[in-house]
N, C-alpha and C. Protein backbone atom coordinates (compact mmCIF):
# COMPACT_ATOMS: atom_id res chain seq x y z
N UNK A 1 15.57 -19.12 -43.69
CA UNK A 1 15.97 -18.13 -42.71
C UNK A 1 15.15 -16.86 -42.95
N UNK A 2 14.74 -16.46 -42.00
CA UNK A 2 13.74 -14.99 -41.98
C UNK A 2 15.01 -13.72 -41.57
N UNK A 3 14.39 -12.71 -41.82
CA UNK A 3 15.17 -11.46 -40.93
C UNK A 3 14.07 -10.56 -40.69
N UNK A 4 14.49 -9.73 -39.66
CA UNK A 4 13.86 -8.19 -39.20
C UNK A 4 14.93 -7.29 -38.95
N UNK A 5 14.35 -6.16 -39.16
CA UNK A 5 15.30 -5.15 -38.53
C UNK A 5 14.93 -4.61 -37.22
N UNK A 6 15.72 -3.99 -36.82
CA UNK A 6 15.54 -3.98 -35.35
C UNK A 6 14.31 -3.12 -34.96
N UNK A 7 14.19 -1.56 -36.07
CA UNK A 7 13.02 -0.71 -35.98
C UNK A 7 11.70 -2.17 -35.97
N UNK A 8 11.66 -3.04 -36.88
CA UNK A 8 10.51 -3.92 -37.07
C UNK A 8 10.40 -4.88 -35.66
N UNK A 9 11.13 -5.19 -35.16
CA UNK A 9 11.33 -6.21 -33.97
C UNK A 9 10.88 -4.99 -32.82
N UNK A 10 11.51 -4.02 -32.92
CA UNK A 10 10.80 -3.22 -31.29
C UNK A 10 9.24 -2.68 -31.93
N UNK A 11 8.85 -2.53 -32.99
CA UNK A 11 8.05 -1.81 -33.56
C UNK A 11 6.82 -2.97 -33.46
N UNK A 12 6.98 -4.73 -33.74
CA UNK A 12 6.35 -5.40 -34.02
C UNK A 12 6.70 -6.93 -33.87
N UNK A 13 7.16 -6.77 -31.64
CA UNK A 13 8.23 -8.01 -31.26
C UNK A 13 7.18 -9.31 -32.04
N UNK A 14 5.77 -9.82 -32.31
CA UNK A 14 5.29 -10.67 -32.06
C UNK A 14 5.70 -11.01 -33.46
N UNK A 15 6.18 -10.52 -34.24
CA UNK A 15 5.85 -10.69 -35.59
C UNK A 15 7.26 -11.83 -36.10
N UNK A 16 8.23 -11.27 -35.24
CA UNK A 16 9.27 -11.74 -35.12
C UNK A 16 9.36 -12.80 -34.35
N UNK A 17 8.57 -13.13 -33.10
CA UNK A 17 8.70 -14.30 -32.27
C UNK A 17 7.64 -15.23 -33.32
N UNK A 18 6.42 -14.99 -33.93
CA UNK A 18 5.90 -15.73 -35.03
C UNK A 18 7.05 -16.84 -35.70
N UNK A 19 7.83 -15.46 -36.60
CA UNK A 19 8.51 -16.36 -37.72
C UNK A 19 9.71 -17.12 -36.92
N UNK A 20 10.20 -16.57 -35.22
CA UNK A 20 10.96 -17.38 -35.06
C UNK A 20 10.91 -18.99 -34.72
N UNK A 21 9.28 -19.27 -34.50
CA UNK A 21 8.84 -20.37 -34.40
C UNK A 21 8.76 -21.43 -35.71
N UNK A 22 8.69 -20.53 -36.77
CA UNK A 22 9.18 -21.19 -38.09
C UNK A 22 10.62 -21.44 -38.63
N UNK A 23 11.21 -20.68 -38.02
CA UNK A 23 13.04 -20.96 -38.77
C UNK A 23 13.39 -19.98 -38.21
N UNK A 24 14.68 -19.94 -38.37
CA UNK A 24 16.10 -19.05 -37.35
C UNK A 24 15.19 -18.03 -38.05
N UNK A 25 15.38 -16.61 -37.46
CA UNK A 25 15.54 -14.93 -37.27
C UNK A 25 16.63 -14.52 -37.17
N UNK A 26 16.89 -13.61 -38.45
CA UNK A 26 18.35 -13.01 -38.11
C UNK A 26 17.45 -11.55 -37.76
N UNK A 27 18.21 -10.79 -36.80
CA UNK A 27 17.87 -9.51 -36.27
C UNK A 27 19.18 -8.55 -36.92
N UNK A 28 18.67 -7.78 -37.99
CA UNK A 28 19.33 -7.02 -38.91
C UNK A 28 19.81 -5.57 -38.23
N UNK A 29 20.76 -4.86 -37.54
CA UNK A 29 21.49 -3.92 -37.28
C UNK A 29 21.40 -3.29 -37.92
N UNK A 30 20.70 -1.97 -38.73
CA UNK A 30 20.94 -0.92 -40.30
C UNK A 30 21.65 -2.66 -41.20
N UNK A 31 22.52 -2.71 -41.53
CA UNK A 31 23.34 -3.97 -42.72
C UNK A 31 23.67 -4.63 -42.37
N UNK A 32 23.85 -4.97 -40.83
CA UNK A 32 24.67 -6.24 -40.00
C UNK A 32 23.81 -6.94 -39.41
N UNK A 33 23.94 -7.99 -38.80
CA UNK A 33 23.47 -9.01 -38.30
C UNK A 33 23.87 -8.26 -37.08
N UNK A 34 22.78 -8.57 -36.16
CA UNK A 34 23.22 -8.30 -35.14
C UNK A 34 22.55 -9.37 -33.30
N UNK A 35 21.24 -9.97 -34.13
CA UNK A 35 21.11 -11.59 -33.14
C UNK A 35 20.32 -12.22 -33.63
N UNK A 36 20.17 -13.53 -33.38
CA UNK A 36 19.57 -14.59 -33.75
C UNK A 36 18.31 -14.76 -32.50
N UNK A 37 17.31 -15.09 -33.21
CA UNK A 37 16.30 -15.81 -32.21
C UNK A 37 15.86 -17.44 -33.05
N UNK A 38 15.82 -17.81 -32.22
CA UNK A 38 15.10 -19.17 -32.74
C UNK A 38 14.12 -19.67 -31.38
N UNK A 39 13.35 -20.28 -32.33
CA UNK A 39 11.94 -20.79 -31.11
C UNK A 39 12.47 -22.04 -30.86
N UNK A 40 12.55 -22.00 -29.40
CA UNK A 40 13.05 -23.59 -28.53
C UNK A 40 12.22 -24.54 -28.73
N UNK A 41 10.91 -24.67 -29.24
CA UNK A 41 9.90 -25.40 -29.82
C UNK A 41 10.22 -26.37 -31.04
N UNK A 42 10.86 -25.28 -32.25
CA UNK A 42 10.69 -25.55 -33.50
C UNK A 42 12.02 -26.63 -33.51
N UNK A 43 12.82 -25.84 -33.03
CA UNK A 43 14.50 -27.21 -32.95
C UNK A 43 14.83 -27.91 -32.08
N UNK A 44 13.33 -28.34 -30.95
CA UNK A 44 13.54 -29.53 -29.90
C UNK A 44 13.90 -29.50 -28.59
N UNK A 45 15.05 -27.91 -28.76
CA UNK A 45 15.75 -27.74 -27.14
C UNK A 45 14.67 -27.99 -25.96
N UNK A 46 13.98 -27.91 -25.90
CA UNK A 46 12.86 -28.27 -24.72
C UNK A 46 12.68 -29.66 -24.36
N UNK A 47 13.00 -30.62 -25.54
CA UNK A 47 12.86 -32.21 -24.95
C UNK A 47 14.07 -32.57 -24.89
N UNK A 48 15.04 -32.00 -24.47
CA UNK A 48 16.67 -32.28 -24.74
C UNK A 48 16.32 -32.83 -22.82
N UNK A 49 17.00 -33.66 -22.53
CA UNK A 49 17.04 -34.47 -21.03
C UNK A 49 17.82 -33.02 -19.98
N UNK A 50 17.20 -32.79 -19.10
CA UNK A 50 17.42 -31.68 -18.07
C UNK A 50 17.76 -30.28 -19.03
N UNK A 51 16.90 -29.75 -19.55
CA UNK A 51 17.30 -28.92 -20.16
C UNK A 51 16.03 -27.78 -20.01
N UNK A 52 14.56 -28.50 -19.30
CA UNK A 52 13.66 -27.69 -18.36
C UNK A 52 14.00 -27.41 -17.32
N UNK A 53 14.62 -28.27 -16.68
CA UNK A 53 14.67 -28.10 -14.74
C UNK A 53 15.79 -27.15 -15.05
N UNK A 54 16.60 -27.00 -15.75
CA UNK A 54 17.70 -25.93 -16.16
C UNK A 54 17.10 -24.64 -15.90
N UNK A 55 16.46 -24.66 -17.08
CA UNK A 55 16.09 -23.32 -17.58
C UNK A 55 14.83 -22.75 -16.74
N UNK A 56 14.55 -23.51 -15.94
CA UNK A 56 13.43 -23.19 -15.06
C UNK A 56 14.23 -22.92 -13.92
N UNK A 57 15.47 -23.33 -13.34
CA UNK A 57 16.19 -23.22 -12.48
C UNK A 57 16.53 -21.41 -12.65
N UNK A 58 17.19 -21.36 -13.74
CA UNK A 58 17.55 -19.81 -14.03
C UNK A 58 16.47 -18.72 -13.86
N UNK A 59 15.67 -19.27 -14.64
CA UNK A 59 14.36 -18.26 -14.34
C UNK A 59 13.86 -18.35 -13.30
N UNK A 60 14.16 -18.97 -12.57
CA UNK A 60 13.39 -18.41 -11.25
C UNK A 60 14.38 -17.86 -10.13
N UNK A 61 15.39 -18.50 -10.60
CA UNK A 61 17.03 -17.67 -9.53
C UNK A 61 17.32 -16.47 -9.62
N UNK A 62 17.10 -15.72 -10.96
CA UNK A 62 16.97 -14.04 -11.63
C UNK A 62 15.87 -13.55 -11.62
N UNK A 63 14.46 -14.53 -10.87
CA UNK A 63 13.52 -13.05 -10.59
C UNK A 63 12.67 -13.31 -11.62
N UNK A 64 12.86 -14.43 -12.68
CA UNK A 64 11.84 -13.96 -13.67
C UNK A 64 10.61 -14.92 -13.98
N UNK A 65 11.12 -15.84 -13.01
CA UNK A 65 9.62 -16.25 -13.00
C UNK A 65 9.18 -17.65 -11.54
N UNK A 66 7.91 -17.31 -11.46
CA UNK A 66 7.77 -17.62 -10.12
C UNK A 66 7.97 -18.85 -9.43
N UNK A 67 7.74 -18.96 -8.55
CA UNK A 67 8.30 -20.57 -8.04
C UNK A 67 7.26 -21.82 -8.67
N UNK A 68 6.03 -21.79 -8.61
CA UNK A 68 4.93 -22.33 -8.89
C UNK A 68 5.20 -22.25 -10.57
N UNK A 69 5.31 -21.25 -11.65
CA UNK A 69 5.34 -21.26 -13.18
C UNK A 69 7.00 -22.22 -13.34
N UNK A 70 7.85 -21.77 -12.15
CA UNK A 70 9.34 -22.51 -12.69
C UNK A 70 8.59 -24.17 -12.32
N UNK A 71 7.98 -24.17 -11.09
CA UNK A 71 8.30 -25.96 -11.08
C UNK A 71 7.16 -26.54 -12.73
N UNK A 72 6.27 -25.92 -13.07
CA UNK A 72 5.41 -26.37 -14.27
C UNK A 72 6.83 -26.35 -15.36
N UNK A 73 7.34 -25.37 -15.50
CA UNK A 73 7.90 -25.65 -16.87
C UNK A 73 9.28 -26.67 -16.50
N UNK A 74 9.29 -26.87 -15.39
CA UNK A 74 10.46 -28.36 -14.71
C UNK A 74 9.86 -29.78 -15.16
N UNK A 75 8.47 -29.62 -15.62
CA UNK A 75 7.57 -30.70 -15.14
C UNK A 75 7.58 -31.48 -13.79
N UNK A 76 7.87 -30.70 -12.72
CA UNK A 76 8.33 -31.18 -11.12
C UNK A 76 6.61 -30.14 -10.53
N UNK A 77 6.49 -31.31 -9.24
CA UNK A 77 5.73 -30.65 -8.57
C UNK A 77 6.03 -29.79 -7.55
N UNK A 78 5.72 -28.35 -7.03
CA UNK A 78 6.19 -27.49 -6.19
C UNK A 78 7.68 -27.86 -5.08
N UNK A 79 6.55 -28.85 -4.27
CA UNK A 79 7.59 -29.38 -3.23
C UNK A 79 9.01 -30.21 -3.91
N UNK A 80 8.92 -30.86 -5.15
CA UNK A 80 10.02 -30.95 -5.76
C UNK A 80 11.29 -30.43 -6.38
N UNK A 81 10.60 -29.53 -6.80
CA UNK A 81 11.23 -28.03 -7.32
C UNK A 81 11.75 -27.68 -6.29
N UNK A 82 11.00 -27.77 -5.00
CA UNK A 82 11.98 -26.80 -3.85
C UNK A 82 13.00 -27.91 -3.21
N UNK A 83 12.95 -28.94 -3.46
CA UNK A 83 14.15 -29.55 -3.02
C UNK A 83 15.22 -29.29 -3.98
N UNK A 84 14.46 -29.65 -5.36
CA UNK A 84 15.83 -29.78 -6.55
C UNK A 84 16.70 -28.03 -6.09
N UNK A 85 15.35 -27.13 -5.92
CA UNK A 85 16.66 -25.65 -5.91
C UNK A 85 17.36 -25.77 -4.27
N UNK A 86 17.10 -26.67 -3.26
CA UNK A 86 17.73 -26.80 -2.64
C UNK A 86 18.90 -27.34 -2.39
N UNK A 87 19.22 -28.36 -3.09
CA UNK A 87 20.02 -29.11 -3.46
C UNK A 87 21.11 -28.27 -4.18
N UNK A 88 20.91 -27.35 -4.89
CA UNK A 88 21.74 -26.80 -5.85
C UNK A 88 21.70 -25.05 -5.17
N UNK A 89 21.22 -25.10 -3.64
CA UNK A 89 21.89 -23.86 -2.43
C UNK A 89 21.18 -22.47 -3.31
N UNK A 90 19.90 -22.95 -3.86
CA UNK A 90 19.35 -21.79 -4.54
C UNK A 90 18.29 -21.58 -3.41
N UNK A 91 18.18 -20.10 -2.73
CA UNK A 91 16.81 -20.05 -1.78
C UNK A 91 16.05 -19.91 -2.48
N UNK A 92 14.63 -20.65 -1.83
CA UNK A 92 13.32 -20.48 -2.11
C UNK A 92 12.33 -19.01 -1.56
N UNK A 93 12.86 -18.95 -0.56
CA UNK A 93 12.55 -17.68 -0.37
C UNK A 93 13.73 -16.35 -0.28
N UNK A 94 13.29 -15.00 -0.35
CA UNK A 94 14.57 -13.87 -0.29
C UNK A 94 13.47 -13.01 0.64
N UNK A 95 13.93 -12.64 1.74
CA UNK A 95 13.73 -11.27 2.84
C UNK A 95 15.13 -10.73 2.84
N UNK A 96 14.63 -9.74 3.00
CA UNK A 96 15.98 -8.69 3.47
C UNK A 96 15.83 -8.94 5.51
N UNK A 97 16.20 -8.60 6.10
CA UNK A 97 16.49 -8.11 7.30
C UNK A 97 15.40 -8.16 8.03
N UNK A 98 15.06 -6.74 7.21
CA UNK A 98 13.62 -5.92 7.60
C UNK A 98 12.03 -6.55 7.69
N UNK A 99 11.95 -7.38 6.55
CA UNK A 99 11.00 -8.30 6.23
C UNK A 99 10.74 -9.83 6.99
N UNK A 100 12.20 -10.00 7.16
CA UNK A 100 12.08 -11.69 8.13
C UNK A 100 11.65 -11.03 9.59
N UNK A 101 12.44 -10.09 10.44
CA UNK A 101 11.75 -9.09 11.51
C UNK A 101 10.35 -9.28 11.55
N UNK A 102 9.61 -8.40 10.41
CA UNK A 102 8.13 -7.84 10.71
C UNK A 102 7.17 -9.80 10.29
N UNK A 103 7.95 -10.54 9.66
CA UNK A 103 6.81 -11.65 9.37
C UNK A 103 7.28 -12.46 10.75
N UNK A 104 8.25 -12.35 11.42
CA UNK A 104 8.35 -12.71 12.61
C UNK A 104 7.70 -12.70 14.08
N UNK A 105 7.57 -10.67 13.66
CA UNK A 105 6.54 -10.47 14.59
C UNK A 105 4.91 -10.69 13.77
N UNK A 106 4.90 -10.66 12.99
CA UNK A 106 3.33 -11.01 12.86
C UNK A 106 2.95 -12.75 13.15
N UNK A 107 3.98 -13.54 12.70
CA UNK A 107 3.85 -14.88 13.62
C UNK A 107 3.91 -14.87 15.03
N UNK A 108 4.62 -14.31 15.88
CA UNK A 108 4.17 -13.83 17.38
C UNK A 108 3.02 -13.84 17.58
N UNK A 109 2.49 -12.51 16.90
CA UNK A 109 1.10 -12.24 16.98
C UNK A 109 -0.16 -13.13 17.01
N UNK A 110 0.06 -13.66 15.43
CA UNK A 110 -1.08 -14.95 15.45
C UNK A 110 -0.38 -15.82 16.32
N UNK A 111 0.46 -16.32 16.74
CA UNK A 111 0.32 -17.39 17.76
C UNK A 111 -0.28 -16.86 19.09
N UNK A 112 0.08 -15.77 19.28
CA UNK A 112 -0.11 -15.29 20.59
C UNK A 112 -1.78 -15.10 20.56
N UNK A 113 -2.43 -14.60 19.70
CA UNK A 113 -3.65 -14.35 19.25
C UNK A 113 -4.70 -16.06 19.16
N UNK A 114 -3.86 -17.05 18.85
CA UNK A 114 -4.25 -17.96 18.64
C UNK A 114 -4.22 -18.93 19.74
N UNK A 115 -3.57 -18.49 21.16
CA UNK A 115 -3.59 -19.15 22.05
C UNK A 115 -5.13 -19.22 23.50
């Protein structure tokens, strides 16, 4: 088991994602424990059965990562990915109001332009 303290983890995150690839990280509070990191690599969670399309599901439902990087780490190809988040009533795309409006009228346009 490794530790850091927290000054060392904001001061020097890589140093800490390093050793968490070698064995648990305790993240030291001043004397307390205060979180664990462990690398999803080193203890397997990554070949655990649906446990990518998961976690690729989340990350891309909160914004944090894109549709194209979520379906790679799904091992699914794009158009797959967009069924699987369909299936499970997650949109593939987000407009507000304002935005479905103006790409609406700019499809007008090129069609109208294109006729």
């Amino acid at each position: 088991m490794e530790t850091v303290n927290v000054s060392g983890l904001k001061n020097n995150p890589t140093d800490a994602l390093r050793k968490s690839h070698r064995d648990v990280v305790v993240v030291m509070n001043r004397d307390r424990p205060d979180a664990v990191m462990v690398g999803v690599e080193s203890v397997g969670v990554l070949s655990a059965a649906g446990v990518k399309p998961a976690l690729a599901t989340a990350l891309f439902r909160d914004g944090h990562l894109s549709l194209a990087r979520s379906a790679r780490l799904a091992d699914m190809t794009v158009s797959e990915f967009v069924s699987h988040l369909s299936r499970l009533g997650i949109p593939v795309v987000r407009l507000d109001a304002g935005e479905a409006e103006r790409d609406m009228d700019t499809l007008e346009e090129w069609l109208a332009a294109s006729s």
